[in-house]
Protein backbone atom coordinates (compact mmCIF):
# COMPACT_ATOMS: atom_id res chain seq x y z
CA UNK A 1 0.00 0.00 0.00
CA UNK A 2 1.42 3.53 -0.78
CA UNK A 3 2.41 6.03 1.31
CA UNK A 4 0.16 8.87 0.63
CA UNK A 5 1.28 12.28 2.27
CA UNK A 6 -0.53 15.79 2.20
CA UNK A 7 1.50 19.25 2.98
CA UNK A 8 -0.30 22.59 3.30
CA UNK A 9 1.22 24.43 0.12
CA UNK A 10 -0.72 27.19 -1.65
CA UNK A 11 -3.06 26.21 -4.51
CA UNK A 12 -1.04 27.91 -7.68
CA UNK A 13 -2.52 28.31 -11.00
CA UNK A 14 -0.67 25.87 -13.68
CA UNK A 15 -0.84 27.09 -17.29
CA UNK A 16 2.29 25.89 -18.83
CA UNK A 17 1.17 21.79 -18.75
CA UNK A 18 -1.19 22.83 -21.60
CA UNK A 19 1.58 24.49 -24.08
CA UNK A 20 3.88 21.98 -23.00
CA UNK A 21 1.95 18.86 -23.66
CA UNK A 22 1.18 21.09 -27.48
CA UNK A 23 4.79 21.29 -28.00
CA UNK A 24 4.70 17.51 -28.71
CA UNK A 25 2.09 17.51 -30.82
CA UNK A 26 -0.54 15.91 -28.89
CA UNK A 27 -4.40 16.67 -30.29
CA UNK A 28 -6.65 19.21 -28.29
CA UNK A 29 -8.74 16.31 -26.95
CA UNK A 30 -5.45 14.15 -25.53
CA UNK A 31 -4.13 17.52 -24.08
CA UNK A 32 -6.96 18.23 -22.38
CA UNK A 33 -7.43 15.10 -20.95
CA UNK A 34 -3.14 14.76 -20.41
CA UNK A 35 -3.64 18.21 -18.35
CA UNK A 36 -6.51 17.17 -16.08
CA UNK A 37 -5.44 13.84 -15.34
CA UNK A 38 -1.65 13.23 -16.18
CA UNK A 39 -0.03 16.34 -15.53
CA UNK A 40 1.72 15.74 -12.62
CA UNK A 41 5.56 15.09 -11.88
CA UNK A 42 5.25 11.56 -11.24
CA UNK A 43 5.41 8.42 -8.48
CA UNK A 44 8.48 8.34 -6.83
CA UNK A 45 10.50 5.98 -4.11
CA UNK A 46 9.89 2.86 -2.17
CA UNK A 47 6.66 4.21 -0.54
CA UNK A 48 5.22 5.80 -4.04
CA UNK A 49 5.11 9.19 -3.01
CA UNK A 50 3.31 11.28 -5.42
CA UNK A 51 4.31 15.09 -6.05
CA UNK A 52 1.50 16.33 -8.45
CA UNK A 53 1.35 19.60 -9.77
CA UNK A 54 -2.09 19.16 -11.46
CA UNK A 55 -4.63 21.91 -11.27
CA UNK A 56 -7.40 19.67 -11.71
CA UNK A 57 -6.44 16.72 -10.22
CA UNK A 58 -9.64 15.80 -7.46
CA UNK A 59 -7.18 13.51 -4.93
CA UNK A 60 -4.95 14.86 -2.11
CA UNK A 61 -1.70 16.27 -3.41
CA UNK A 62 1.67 16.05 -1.65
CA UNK A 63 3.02 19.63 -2.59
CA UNK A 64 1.19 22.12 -5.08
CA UNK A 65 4.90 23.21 -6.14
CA UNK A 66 5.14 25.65 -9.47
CA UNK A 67 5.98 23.44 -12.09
CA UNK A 68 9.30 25.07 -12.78
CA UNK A 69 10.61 23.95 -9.19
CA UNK A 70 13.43 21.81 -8.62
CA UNK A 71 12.86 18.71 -7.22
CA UNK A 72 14.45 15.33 -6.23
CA UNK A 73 13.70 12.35 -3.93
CA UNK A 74 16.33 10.85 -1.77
CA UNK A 75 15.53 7.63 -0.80
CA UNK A 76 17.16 6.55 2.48
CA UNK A 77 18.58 4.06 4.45
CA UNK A 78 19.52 6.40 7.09
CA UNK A 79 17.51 9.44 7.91
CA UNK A 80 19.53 11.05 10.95
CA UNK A 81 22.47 10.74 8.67
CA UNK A 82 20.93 12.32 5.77
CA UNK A 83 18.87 15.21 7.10
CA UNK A 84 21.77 16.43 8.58
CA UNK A 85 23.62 16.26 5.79
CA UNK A 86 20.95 18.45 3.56
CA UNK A 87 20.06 21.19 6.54
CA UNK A 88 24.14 22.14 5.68
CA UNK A 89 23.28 22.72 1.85
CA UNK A 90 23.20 26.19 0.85
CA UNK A 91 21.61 25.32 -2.17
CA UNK A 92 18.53 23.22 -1.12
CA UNK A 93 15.69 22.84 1.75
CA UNK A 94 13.86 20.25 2.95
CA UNK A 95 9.95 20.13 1.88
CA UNK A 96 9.47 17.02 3.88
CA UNK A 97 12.40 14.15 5.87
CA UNK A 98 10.82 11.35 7.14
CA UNK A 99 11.91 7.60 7.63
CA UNK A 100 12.21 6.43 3.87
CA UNK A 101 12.51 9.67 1.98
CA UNK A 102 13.34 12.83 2.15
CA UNK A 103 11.97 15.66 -0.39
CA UNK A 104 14.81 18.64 -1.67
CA UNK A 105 13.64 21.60 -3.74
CA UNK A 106 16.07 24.44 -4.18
CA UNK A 107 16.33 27.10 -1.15
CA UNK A 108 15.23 30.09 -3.69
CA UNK A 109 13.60 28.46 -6.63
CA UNK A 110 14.41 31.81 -8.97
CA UNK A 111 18.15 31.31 -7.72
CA UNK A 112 18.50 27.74 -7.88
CA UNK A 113 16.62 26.39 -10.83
CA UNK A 114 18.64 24.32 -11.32
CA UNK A 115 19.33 22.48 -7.63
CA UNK A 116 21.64 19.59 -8.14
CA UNK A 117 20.54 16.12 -6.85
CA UNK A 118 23.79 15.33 -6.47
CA UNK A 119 24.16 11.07 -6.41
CA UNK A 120 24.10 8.18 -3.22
CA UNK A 121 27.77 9.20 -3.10
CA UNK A 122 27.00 12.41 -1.92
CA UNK A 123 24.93 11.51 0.56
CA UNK A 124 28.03 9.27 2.88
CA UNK A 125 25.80 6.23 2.36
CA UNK A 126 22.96 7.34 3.75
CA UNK A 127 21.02 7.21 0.87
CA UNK A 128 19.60 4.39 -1.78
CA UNK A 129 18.64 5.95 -4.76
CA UNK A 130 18.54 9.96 -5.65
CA UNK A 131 15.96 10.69 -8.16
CA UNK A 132 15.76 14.27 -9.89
CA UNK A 133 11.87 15.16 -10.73
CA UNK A 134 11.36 16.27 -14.26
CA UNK A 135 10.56 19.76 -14.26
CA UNK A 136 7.83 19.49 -16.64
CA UNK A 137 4.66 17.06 -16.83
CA UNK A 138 5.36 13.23 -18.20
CA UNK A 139 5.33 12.97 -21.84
CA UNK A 140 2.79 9.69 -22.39
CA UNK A 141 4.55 6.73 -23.81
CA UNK A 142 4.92 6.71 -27.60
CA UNK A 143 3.71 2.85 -27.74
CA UNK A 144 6.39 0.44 -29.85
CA UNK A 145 5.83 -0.85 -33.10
CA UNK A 146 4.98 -4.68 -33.91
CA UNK A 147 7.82 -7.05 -33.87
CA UNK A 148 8.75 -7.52 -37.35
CA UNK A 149 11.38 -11.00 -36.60
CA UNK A 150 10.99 -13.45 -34.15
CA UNK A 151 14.09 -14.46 -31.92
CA UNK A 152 15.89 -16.04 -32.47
CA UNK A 153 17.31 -14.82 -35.99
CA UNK A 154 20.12 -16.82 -37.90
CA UNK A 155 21.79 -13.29 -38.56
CA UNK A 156 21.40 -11.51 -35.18
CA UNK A 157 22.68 -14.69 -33.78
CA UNK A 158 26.09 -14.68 -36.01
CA UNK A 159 26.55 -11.17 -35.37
CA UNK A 160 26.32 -10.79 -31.52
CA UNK A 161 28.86 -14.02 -32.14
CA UNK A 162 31.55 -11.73 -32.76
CA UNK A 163 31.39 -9.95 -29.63
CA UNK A 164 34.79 -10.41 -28.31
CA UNK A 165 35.91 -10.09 -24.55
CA UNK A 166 39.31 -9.25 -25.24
CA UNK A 167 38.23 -6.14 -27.80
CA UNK A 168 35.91 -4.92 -24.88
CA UNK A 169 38.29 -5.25 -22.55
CA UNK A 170 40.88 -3.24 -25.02
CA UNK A 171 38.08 -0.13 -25.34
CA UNK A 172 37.52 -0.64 -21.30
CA UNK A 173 41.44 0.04 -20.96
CA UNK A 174 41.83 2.59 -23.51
CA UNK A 175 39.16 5.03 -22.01
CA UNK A 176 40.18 4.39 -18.49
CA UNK A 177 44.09 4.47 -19.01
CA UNK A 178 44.13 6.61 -22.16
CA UNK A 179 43.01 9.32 -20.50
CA UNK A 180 43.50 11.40 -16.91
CA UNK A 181 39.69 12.15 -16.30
CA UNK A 182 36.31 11.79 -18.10
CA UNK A 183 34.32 14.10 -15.75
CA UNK A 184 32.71 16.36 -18.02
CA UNK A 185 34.54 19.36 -17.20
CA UNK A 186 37.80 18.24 -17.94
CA UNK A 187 39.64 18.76 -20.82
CA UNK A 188 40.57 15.32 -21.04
CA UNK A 189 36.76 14.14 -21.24
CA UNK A 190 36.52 16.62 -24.14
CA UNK A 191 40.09 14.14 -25.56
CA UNK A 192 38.08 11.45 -25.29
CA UNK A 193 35.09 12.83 -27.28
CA UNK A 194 37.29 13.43 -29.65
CA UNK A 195 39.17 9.85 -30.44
CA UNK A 196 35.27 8.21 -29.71
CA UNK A 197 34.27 10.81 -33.25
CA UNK A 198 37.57 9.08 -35.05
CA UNK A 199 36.82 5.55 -34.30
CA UNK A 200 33.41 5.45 -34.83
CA UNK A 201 33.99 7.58 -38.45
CA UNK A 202 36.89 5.38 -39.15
CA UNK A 203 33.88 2.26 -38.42
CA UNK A 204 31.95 4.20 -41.53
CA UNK A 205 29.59 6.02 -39.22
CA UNK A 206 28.84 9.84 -40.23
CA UNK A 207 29.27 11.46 -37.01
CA UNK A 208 28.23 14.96 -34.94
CA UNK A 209 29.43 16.31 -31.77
CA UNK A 210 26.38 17.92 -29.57
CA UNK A 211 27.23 20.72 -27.54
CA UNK A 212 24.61 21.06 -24.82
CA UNK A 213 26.60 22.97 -22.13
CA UNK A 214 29.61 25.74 -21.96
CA UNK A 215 32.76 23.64 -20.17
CA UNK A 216 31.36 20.21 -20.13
CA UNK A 217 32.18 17.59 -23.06
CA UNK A 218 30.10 16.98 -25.46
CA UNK A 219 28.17 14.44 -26.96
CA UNK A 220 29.04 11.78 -29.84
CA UNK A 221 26.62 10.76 -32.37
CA UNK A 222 27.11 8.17 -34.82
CA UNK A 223 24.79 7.48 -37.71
CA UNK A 224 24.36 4.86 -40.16
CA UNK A 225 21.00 5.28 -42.78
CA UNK A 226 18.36 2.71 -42.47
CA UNK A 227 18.48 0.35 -45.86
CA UNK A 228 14.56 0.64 -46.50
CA UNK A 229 13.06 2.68 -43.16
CA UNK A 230 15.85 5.26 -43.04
CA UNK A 231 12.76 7.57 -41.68
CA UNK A 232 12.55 5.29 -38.77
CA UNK A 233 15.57 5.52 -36.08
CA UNK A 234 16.58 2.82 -33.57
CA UNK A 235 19.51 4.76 -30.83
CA UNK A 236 21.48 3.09 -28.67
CA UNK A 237 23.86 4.60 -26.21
CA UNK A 238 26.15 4.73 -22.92
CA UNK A 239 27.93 8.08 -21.06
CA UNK A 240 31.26 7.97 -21.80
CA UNK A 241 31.87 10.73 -18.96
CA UNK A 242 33.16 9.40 -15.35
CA UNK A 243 33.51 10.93 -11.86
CA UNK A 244 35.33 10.56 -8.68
CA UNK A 245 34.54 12.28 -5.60
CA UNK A 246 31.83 15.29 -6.24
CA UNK A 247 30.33 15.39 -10.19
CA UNK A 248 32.00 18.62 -10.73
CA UNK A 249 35.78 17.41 -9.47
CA UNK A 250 37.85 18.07 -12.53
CA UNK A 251 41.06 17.70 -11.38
CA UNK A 252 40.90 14.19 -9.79
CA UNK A 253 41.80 10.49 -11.31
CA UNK A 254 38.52 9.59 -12.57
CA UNK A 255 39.23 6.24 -14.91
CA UNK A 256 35.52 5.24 -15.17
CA UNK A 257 36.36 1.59 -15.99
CA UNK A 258 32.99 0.42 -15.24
CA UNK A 259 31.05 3.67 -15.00
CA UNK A 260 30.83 3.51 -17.45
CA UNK A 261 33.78 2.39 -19.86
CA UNK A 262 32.11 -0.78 -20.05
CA UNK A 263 28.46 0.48 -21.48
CA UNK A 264 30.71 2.62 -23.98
CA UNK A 265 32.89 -0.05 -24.42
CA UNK A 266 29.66 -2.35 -25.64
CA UNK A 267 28.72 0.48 -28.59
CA UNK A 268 31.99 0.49 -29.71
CA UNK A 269 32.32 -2.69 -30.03
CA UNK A 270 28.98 -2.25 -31.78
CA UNK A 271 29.73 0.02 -34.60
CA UNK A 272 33.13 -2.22 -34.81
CA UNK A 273 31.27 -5.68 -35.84
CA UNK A 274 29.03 -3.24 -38.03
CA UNK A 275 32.27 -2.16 -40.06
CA UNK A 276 33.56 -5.56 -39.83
CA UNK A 277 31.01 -7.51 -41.60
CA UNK A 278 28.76 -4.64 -43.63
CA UNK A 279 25.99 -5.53 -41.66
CA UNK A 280 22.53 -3.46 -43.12
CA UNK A 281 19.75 -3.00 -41.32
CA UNK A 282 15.92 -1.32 -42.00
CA UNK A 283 15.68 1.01 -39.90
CA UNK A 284 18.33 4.29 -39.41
CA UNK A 285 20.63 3.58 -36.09
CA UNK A 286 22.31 5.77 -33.79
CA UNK A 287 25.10 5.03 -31.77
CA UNK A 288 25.51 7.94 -28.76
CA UNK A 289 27.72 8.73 -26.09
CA UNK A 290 26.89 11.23 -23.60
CA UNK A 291 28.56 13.13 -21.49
CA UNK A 292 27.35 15.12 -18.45
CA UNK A 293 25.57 12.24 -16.81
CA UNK A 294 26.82 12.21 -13.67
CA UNK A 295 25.78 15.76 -13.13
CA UNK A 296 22.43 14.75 -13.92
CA UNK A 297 21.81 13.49 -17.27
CA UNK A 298 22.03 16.53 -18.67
CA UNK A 299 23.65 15.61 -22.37
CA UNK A 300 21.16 12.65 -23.48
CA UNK A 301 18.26 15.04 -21.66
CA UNK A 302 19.28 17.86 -24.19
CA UNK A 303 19.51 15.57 -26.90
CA UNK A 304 16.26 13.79 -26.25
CA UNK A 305 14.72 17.27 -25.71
CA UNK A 306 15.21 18.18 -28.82
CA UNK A 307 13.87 15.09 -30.48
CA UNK A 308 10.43 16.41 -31.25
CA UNK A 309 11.63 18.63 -33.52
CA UNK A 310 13.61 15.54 -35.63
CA UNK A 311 11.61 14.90 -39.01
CA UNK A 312 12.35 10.79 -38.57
CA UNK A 313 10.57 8.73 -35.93
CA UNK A 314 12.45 7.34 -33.18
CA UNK A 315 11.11 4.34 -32.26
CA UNK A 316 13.11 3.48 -29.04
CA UNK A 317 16.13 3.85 -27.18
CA UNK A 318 18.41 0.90 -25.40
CA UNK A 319 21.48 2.10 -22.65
CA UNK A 320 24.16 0.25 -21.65
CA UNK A 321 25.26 1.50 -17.89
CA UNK A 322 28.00 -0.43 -15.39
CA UNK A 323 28.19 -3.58 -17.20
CA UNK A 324 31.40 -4.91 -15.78
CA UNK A 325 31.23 -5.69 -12.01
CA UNK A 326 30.01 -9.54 -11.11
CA UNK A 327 28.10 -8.96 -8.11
CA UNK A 328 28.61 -13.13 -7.81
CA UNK A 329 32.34 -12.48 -8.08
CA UNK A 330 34.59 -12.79 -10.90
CA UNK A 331 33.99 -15.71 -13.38
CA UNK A 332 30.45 -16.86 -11.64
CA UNK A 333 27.10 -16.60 -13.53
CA UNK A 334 25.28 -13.12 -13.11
CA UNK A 335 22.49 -11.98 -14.12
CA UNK A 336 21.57 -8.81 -16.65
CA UNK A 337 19.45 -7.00 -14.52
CA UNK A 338 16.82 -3.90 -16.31
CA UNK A 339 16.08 -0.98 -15.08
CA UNK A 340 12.46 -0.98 -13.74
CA UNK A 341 12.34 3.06 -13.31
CA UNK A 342 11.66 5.32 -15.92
CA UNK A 343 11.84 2.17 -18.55
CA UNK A 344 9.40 0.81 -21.09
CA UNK A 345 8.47 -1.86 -18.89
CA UNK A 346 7.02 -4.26 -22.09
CA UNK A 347 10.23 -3.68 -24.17
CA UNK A 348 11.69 -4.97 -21.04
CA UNK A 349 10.17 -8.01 -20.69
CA UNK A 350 10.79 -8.10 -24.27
CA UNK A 351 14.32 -8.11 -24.13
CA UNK A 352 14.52 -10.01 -21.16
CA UNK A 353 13.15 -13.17 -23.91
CA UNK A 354 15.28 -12.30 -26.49
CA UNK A 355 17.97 -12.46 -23.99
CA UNK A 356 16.78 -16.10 -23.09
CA UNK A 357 16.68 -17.16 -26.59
CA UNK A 358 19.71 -15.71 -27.88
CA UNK A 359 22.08 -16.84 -24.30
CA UNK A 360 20.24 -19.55 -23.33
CA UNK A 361 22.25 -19.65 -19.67
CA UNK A 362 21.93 -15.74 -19.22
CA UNK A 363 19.71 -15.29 -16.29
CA UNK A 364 17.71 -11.69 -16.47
CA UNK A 365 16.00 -9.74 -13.66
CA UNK A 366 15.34 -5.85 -12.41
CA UNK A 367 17.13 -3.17 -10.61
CA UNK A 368 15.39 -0.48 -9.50
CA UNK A 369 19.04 1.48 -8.82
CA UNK A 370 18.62 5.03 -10.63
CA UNK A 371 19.41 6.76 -12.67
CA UNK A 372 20.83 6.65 -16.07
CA UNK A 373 20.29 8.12 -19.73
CA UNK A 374 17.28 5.72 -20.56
CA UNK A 375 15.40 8.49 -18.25
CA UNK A 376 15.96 10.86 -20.61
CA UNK A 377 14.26 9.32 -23.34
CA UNK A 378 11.29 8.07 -20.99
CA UNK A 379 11.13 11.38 -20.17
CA UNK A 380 9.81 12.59 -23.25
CA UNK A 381 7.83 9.76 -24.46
CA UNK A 382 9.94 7.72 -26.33
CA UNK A 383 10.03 4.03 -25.82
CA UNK A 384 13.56 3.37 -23.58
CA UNK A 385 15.64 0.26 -21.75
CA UNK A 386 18.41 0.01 -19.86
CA UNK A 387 20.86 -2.79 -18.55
CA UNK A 388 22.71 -3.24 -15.63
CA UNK A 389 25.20 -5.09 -13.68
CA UNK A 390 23.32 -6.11 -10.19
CA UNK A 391 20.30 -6.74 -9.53
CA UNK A 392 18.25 -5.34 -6.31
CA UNK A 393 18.23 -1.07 -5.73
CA UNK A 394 21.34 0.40 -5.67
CA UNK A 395 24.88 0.31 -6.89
CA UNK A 396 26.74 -3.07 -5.25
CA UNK A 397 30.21 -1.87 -7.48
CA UNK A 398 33.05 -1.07 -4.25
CA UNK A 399 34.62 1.60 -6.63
CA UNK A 400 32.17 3.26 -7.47
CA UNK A 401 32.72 7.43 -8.26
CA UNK A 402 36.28 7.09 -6.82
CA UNK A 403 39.81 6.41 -8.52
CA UNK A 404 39.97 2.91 -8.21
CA UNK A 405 37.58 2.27 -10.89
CA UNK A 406 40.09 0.12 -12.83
CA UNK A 407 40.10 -1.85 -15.59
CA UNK A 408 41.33 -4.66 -13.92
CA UNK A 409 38.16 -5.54 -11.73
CA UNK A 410 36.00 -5.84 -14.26
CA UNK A 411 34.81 -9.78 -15.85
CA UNK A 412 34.74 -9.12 -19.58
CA UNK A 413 32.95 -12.24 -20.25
CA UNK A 414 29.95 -10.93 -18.47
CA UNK A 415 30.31 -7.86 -20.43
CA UNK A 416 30.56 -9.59 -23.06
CA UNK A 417 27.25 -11.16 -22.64
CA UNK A 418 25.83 -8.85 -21.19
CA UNK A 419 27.01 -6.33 -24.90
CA UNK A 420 25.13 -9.62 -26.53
CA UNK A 421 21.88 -9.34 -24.61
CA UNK A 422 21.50 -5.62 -25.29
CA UNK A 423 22.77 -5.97 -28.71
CA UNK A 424 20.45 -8.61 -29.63
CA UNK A 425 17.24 -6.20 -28.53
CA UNK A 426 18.74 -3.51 -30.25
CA UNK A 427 18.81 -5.52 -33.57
CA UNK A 428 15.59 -7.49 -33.70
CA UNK A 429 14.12 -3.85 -33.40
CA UNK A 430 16.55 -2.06 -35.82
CA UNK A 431 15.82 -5.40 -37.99
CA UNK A 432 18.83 -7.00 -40.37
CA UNK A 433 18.44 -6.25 -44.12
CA UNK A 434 19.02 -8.88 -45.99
CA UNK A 435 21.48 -12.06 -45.04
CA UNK A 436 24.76 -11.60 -42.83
């Protein structure tokens, strides 16, 4: 049963649901009916606590905040710990601590639009999850296409073949030794951006760097045209940026090995096995890599922001995040875990059979552990998945955000899997033209 909780705020006239929910092209009849009943922030935590914003919505509301506030949800495993952490912030205030969550916003919303959630690490281990709250109302769920192939697929099963352990452990080493830092406001993130543009045009791909935000790296996207749906777009995608310490610590060892060299790592080795073998498929493909996601998803945000205005339809998005650590411990059987927050839940059960079919020893199963760059695309409508390393709700990795996030712990034959799973899902929506 949910935890339903009610705080005296002032009842404040929303007008900006409407024109938002219009921006994206919904009819008068679906925006009306998205503003009375569906514009709120969302369901949030272990409990389910709601923070509406709608003007019309007949329940009990936890906070009538303007819908321009900043918001996020710490979850918590220890509240003493964290509410005395927060109550030092000069940059947030409590609306509500209690046993399971706590509730930020920023001290002076017209100051601080832009309050920083900040991550579990920031929190001394007091917390479980930290979720930012889209500013804006939730886009409803563009719903995904038929299946076109059925799994498993002679040609989808040749190609994931190729996956090698030994080439994902060489783009694991080169991103995590090759270079100082991938935080997103050093220069050596920017480095990195760089050599990921060469090797993914020297796979073939025509490629763009995204700028999104002054002193952060930016983003990498790789295209290769559809054979005969180039107007429909498949994207797949990892952050290539890292952290140790604080988000914005640019001058600290931050290898990333598996945060996230090994997602990156996977859609490398992508567009790689693409080059090698010519391999077509129907639909257009993107292969991205992000950077800013540790301060908050902010490049695939931008980027999937500014979708609406793309003249092709994207039909879904699949991210590869901490692929590398065996929660059983090196060389045991692990299980792919999805992301059951801010996820297409179907495509996820989806994948989870493809998965079975393809790796017919892979166990699959759910983390609710937040957040990464599927979010983004969930965010505004558009079908997305994620993988992960561990199961359960929160990050098991012991080197996590600090400088020991070496190469060397990682077990590249779950990666490797793991690179096949995703891969697989990615393809059988993408579809193969023609034979391998």
């Amino acid at each position: 049963m949910g935890l339903l909780l009610l705080l005296a705020f002032p009842l404040l006239t929303i007008a900006q649901p409407v024109a938002w929910y219009l921006a994206y092209g919904l009819n008068s009849e679906t925006t009306d009916e998205m503003t009375l009943l569906g514009c709120f922030r969302g369901t949030y935590g272990r409990f389910a606590l709601s923070l509406f914003t709608c003007e019309g919505f007949t329940g009990e509301k936890f906070a009538d905040l303007p819908v321009d506030a900043s918001v996020c949800v710490v979850e918590l495993g220890d509240a003493n710990a964290a509410l005395s952490l927060i109550t030092e912030r000069a940059d947030a205030k409590v609306l509500w601590g209690g046993k399971n969550e706590i509730i930020l916003t920023g001290r002076d919303d017209n100051s601080y639009p832009d309050l920083s959630c900040g991550s579990r690490s920031d929190y001394f281990g007091a917390a479980l999850n930290v979720i930012r709250v889209p500013l804006h109302p939730i886009v409803p769920q563009r719903p995904l296409p038929p299946l076109d192939i059925q799994a498993p697929d002679v040609r989808i099963a040749e190609f994931i073949s190729r996956v090698n352990p030994d080439s994902l452990k060489y783009w694991v080493e080169r991103l995590s030794d090759g270079f100082f830092s991938r935080n997103s406001y050093a220069a050596s993130a920017q480095d990195a951006v760089n050599w990921v543009q060469s090797e993914f045009e020297g796979f073939g791909f025509r490629t763009t760097q995204q700028t999104f935000q002054a002193g952060m790296c930016n983003n990498v996207i790789a295209e290769k045209e559809g054979f005969n749906r180039p107007n429909d777009v498949l994207i797949i995608g990892a952050h290539l940026d890292s952290r140790a310490g604080t988000s914005t610590n640019n001058s600290t060892r931050a290898p990333g090995a598996d945060d996230n060299g090994s997602g990156s790592a996977m859609v490398l080795e992508l567009a790689k096995i693409i080059s090698e073998t010519n391999f077509q498929m129907e639909h257009t493909i993107r292969l991205c890599l992000w950077c800013g996601e540790e301060q908050g998803l902010r490049g695939s945000d931008f980027y999937a922001a500014g979708l609406s205005a793309d003249p092709k339809r994207i039909v879904g998005y699949v991210n590869g995040d901490m692929l590398g650590w065996n929660c059983q411990g090196k060389g045991n059987p692990s299980t792919l875990a999805f992301m059951t927050g801010s996820a297409n839940l179907a495509w996820s059960t989806e994948c989870k059979q493809i998965t079975r079919e393809y790796l017919t020893t892979q166990t699959v199963g759910d983390t609710s552990a937040c957040c990464s760059d599927q979010q983004s695309f969930h965010k505004y409508g558009y079908p997305a998945i994620g993988g992960f390393e561990c199961t359960g709700n929160g990050v098991a990795y012991p080197y996590y955000h600090s400088v020991n996030d070496t190469a060397n712990y990682l077990d590249y034959d779950q990666v490797s899997r793991f690179s096949q799973a995703l891969m697989a899902c990615f393809l059988t929506r993408a579809i193969p033209a023609g034979p391998m």
